[in-house]
N, C-alpha and C. Protein backbone atom coordinates (compact mmCIF):
# COMPACT_ATOMS: atom_id res chain seq x y z
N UNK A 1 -0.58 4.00 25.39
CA UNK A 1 0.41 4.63 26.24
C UNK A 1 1.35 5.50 25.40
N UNK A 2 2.04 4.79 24.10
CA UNK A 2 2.62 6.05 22.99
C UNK A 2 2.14 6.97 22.91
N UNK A 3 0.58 7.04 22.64
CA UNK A 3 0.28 8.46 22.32
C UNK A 3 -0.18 9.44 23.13
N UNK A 4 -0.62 8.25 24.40
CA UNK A 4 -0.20 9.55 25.65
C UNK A 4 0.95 10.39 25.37
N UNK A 5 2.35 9.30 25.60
CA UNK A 5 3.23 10.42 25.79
C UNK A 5 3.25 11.38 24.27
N UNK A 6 3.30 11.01 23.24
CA UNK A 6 3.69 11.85 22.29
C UNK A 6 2.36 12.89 22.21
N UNK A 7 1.00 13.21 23.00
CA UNK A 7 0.21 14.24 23.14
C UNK A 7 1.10 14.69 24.38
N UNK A 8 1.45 14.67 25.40
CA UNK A 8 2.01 15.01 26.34
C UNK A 8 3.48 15.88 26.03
N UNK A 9 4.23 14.90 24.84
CA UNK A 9 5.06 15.67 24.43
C UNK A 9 4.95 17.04 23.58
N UNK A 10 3.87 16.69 22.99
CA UNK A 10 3.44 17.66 22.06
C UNK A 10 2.80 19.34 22.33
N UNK A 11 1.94 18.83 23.55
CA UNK A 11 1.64 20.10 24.59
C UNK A 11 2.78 20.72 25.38
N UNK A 12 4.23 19.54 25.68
CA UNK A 12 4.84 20.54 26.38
C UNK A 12 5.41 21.45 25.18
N UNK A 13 5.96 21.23 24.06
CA UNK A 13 6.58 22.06 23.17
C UNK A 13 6.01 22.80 23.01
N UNK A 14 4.28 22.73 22.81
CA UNK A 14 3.38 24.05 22.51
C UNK A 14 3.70 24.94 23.81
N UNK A 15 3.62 24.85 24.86
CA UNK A 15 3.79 25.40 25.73
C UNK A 15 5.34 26.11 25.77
N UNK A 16 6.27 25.39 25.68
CA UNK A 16 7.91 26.21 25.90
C UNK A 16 7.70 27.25 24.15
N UNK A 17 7.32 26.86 23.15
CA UNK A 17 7.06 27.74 22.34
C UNK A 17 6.74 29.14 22.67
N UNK A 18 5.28 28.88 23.09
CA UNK A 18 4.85 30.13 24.12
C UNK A 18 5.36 30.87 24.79
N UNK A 19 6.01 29.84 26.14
CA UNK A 19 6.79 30.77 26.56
C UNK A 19 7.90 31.53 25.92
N UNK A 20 8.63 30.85 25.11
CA UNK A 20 9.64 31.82 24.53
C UNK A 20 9.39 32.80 23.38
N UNK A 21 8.18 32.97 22.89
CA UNK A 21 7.54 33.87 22.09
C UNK A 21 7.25 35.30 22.84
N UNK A 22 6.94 34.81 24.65
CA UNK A 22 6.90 35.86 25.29
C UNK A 22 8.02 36.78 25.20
N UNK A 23 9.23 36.13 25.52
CA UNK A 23 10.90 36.87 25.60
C UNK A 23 11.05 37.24 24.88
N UNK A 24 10.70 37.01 23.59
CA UNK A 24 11.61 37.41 21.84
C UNK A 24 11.00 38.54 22.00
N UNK A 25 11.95 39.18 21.67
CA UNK A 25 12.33 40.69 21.31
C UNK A 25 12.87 41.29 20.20
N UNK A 26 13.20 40.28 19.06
CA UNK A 26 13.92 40.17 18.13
C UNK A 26 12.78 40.22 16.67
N UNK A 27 13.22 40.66 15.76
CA UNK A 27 12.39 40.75 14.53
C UNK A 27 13.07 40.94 13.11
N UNK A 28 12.95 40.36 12.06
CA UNK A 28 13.38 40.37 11.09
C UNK A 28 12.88 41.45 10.11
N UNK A 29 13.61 41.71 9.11
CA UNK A 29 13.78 42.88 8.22
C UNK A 29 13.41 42.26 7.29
N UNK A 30 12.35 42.00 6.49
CA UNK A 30 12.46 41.55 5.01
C UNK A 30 12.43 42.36 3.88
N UNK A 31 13.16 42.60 2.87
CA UNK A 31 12.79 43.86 2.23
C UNK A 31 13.20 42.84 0.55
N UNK A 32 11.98 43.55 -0.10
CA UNK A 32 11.68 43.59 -1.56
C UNK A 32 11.54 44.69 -1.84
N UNK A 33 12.20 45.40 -2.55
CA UNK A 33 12.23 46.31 -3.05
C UNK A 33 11.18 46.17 -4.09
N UNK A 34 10.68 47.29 -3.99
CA UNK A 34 10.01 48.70 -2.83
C UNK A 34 9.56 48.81 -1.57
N UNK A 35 9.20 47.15 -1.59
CA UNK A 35 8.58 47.06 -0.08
C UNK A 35 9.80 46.62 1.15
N UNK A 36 9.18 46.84 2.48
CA UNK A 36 9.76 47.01 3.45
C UNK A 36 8.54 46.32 4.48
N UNK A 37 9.27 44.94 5.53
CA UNK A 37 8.05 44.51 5.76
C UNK A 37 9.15 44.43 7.60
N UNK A 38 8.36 44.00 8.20
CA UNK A 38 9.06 43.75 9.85
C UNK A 38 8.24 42.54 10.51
N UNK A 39 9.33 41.59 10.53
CA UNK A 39 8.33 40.62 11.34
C UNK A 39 8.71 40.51 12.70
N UNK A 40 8.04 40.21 13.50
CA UNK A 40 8.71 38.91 14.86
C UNK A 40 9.14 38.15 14.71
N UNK A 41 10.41 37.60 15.28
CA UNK A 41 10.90 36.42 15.49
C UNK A 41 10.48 35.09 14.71
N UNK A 42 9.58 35.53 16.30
CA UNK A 42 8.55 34.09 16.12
C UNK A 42 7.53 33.72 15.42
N UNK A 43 7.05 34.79 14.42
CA UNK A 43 6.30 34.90 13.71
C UNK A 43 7.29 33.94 12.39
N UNK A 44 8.58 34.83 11.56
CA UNK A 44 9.13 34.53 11.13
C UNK A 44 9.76 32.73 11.27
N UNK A 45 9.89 32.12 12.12
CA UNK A 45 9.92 31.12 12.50
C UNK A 45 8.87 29.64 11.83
N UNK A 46 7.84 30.62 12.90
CA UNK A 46 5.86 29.49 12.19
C UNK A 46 6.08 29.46 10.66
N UNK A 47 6.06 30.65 9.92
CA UNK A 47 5.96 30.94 8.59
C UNK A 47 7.35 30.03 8.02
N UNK A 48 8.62 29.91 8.43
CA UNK A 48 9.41 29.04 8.03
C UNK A 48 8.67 27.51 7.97
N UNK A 49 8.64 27.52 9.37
CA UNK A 49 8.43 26.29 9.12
C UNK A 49 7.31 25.37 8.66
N UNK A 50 6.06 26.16 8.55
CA UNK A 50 4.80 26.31 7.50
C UNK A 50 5.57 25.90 6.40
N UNK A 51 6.41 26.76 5.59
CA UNK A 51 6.57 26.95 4.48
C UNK A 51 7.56 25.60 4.47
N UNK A 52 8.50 25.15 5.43
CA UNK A 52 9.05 23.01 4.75
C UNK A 52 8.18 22.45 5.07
N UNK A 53 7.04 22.41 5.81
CA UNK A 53 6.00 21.75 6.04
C UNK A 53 5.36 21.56 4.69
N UNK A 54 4.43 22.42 4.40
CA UNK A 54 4.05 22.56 3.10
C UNK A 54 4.80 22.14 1.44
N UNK A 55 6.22 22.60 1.58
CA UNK A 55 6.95 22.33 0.10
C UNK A 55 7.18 20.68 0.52
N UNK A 56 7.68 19.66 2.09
CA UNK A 56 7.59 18.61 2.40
C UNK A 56 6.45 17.70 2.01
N UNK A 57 4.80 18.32 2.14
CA UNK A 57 3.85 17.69 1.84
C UNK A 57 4.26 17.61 0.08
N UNK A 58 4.28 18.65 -1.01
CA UNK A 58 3.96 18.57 -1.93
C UNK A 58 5.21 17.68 -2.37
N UNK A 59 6.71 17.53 -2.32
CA UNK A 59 7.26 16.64 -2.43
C UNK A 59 6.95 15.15 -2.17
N UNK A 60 6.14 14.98 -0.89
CA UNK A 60 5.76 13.42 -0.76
C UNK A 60 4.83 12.85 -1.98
N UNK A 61 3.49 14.20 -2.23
CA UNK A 61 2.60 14.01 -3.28
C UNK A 61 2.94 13.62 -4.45
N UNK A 62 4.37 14.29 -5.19
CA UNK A 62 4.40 14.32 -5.93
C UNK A 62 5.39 12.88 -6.39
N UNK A 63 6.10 12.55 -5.58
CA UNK A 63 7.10 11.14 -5.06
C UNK A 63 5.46 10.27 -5.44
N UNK A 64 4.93 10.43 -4.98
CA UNK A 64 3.36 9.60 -4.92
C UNK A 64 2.30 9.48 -5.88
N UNK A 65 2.69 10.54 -6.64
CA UNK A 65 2.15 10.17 -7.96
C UNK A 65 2.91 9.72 -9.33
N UNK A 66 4.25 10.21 -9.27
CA UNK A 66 4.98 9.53 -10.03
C UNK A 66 5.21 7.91 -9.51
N UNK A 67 5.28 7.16 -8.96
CA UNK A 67 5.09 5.80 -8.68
C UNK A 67 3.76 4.82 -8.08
N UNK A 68 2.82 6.22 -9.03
CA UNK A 68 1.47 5.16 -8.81
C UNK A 68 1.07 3.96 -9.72
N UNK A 69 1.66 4.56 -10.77
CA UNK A 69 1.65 3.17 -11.73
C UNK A 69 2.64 1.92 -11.46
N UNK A 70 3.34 2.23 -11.04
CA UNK A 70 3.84 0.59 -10.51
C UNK A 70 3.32 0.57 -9.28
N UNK A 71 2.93 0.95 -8.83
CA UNK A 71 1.99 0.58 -7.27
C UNK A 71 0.48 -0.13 -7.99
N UNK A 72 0.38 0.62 -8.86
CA UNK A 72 -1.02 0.06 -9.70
C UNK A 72 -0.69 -1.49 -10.18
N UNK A 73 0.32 -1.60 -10.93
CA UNK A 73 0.27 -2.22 -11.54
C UNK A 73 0.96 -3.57 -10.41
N UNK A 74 1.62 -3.42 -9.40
CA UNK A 74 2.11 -4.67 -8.32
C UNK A 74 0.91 -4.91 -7.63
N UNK A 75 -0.05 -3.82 -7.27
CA UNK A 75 -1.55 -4.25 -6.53
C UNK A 75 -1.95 -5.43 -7.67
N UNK A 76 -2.62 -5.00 -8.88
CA UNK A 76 -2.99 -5.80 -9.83
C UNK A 76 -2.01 -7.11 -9.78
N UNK A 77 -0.70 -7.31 -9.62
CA UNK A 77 -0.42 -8.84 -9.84
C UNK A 77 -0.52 -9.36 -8.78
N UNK A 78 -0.85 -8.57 -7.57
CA UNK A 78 -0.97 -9.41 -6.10
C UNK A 78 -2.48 -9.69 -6.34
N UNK A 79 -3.62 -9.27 -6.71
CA UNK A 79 -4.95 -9.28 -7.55
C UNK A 79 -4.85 -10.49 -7.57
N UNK A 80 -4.31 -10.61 -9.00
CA UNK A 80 -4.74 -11.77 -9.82
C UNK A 80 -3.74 -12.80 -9.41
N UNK A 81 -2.86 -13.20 -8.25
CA UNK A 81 -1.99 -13.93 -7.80
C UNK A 81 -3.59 -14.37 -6.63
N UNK A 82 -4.24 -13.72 -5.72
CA UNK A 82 -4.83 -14.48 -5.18
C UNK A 82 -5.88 -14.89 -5.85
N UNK A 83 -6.26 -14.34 -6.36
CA UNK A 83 -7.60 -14.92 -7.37
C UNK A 83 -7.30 -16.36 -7.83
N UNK A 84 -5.65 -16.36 -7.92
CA UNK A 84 -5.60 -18.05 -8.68
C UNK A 84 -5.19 -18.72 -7.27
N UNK A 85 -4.92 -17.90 -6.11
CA UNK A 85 -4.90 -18.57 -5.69
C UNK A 85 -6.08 -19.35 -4.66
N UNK A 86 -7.15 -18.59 -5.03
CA UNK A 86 -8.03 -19.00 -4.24
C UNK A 86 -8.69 -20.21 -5.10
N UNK A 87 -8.53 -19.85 -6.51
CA UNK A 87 -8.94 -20.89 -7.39
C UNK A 87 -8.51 -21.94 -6.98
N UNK A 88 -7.21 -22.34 -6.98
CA UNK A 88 -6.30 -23.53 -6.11
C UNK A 88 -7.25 -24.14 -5.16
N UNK A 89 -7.50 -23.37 -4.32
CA UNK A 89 -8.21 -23.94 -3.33
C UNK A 89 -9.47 -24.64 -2.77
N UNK A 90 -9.77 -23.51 -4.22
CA UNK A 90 -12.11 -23.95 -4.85
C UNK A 90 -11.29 -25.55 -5.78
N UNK A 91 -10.47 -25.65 -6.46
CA UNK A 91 -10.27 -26.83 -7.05
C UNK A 91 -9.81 -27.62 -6.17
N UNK A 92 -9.32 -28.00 -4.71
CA UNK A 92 -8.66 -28.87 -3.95
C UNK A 92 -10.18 -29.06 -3.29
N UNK A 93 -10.77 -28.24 -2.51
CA UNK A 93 -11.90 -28.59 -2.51
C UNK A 93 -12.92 -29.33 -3.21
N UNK A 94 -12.69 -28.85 -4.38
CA UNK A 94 -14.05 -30.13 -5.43
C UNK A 94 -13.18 -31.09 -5.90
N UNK A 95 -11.51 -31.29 -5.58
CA UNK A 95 -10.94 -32.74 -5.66
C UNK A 95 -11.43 -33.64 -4.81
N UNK A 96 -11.12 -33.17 -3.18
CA UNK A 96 -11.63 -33.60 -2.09
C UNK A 96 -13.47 -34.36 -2.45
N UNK A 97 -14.37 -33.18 -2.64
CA UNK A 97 -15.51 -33.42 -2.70
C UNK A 97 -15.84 -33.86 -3.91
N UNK A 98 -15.03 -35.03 -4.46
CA UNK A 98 -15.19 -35.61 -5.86
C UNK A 98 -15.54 -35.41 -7.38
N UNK A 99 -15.25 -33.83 -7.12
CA UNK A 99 -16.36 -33.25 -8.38
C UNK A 99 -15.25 -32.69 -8.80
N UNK A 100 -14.92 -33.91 -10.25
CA UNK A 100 -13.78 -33.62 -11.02
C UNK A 100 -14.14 -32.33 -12.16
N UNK A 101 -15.52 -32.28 -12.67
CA UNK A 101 -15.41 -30.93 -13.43
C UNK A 101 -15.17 -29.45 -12.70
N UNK A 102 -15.88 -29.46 -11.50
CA UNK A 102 -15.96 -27.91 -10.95
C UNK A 102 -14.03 -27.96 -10.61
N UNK A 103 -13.44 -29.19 -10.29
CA UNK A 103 -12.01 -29.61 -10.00
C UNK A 103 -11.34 -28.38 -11.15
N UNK A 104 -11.26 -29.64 -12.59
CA UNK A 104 -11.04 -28.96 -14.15
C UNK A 104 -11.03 -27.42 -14.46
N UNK A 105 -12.54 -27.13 -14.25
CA UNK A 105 -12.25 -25.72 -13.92
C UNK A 105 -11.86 -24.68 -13.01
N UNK A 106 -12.19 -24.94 -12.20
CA UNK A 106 -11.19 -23.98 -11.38
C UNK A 106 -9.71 -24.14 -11.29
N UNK A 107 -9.17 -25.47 -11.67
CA UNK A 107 -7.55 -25.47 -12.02
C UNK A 107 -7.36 -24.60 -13.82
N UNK A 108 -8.43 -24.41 -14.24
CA UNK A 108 -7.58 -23.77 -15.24
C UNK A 108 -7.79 -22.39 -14.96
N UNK A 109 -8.34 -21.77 -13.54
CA UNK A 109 -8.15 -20.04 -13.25
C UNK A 109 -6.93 -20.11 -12.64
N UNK A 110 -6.51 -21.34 -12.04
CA UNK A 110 -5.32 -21.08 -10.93
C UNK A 110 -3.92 -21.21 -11.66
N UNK A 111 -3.48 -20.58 -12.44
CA UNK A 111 -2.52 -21.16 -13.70
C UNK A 111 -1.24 -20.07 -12.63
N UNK A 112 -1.54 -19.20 -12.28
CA UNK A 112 -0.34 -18.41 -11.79
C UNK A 112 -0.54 -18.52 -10.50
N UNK A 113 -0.77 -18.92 -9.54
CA UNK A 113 -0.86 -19.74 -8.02
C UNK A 113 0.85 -19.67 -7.41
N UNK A 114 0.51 -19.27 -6.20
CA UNK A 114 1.91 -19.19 -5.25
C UNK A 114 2.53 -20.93 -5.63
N UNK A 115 1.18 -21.97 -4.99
CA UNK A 115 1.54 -23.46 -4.91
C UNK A 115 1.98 -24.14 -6.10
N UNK A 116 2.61 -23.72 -7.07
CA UNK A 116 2.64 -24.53 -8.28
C UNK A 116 2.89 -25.82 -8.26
N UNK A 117 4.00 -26.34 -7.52
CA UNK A 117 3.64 -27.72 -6.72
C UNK A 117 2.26 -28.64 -6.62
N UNK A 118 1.42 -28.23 -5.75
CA UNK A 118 0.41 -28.48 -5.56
C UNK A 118 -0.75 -28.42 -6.91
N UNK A 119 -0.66 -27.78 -7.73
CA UNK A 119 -1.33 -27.55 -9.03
C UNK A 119 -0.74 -28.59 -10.01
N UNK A 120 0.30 -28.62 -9.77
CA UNK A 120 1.16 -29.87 -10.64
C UNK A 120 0.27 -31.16 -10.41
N UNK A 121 0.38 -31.44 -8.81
CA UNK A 121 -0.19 -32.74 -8.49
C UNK A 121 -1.58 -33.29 -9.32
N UNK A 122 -2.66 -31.88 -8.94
CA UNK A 122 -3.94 -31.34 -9.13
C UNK A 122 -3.82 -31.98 -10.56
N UNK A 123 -3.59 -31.26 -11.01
CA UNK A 123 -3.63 -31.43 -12.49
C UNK A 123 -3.19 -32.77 -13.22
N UNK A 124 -2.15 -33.53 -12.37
CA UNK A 124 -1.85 -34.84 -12.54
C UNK A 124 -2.91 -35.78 -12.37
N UNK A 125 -3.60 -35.02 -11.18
CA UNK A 125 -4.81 -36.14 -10.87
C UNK A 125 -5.88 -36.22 -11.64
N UNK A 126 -5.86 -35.19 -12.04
CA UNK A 126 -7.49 -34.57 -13.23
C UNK A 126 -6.98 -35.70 -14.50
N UNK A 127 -5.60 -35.86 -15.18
CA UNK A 127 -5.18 -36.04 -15.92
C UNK A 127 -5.39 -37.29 -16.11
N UNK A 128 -5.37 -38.73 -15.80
CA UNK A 128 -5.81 -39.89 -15.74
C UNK A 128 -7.07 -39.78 -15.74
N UNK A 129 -7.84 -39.27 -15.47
CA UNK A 129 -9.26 -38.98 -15.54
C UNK A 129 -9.59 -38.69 -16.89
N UNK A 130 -8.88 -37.70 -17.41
CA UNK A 130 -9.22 -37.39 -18.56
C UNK A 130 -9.10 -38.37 -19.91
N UNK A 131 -7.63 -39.16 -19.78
CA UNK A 131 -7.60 -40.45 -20.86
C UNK A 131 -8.61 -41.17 -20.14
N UNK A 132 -9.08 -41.78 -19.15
CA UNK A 132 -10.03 -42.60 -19.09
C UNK A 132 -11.37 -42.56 -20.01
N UNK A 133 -11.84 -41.58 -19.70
CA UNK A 133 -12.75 -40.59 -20.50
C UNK A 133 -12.26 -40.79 -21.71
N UNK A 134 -11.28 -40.88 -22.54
CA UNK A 134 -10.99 -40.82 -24.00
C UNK A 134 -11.22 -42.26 -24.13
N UNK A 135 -10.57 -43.02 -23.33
CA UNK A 135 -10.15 -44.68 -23.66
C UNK A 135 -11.73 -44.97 -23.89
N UNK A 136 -12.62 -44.91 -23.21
CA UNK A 136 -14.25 -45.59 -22.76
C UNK A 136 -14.84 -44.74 -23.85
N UNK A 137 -14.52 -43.54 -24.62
CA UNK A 137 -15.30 -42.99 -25.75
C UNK A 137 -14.75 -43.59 -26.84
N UNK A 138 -13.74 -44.56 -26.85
CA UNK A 138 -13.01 -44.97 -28.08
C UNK A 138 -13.51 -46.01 -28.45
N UNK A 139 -13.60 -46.90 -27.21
CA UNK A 139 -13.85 -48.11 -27.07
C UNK A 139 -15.64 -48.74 -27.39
C-alpha cells in the first residue's frame, strides 16, 4: 500500500512538472565568455537538479568507501563471534550426547562466544574429566 501511494505520488509530480513546463516562459542567460548559451527554465531546473543528484550520489560513494574498512573489519568480528558461537553450541551438543572429545574440541574454537558464562560451566565440566584421565594414567 506505501508504494502505491509513493508511485501515485510520484506520477502526480511528474505530471504538475509538465504542466508547468507548459507555462514557463522564462529562460536563463548563461554566459562564459566567449560563449553565450540560452536555456529554458525548466530545462535549467532538470540540469540543476541532475547535477545535486549526481555530486549527492558521489558524496554517499565516497562517505562509503572511506569507512569500508571498519565495516570490513566489524563484519569480520561479527564472523568470527558466531563461528565461536556456533562452536558453543556443536560443544553443548556433544556434552549432552556424551562425547567429551568432539565436547574438548569444539570448546577450544568457542574461546570468544557471546555466552562466556556458559563456556565457563562447559569447560568446568570437561575439566574433572580431564584430572580423572591424569589420576588413572598415574596410577
Amino acid at each position: 500500500m506505501r508504494f502505491a501511494i509513493w508511485l501515485l505520488a510520484l506520477f502526480a509530480l511528474a505530471v504538475s512538472v509538465t504542466l508547468l513546463a507548459r507555462l514557463d516562459q522564462g529562460y536563463v542567460i548563461v554566459v562564459f565568455p566567449p560563449w553565450r548559451m540560452e536555456l529554458s527554465f525548466m530545462l535549467t531546473l532538470v540540469l540543476l537538479t541532475g547535477i545535486f543528484l549526481l555530486v549527492s550520489f558521489l558524496l554517499h560513494l565516497a562517505r562509503t568507501a572511506l569507512h569500508l574498512p571498519e565495516d570490513l573489519r566489524n563484519w569480520r568480528k561479527r564472523r568470527h563471534q558466531t563461528h565461536a558461537d556456533q562452536a558453543l553450541l556443536a560443544a553443548l551438543r556433544a556434552h549432552f550426547a556424551g562425547d567429551e572429545r568432539r565436547m574438548r574440541k569444539h570448546l577450544s574454537q568457542a574461546k570468544d562466544c557471546t555466552a562466556q558464562d556458559l563456556l565457563a560451566q562447559l569447560q568446568a565440566s570437561a575439566a574433572p574429566t580431564d584430572e580423572k584421565v591424569m589420576t588413572q594414567a598415574g596410577a
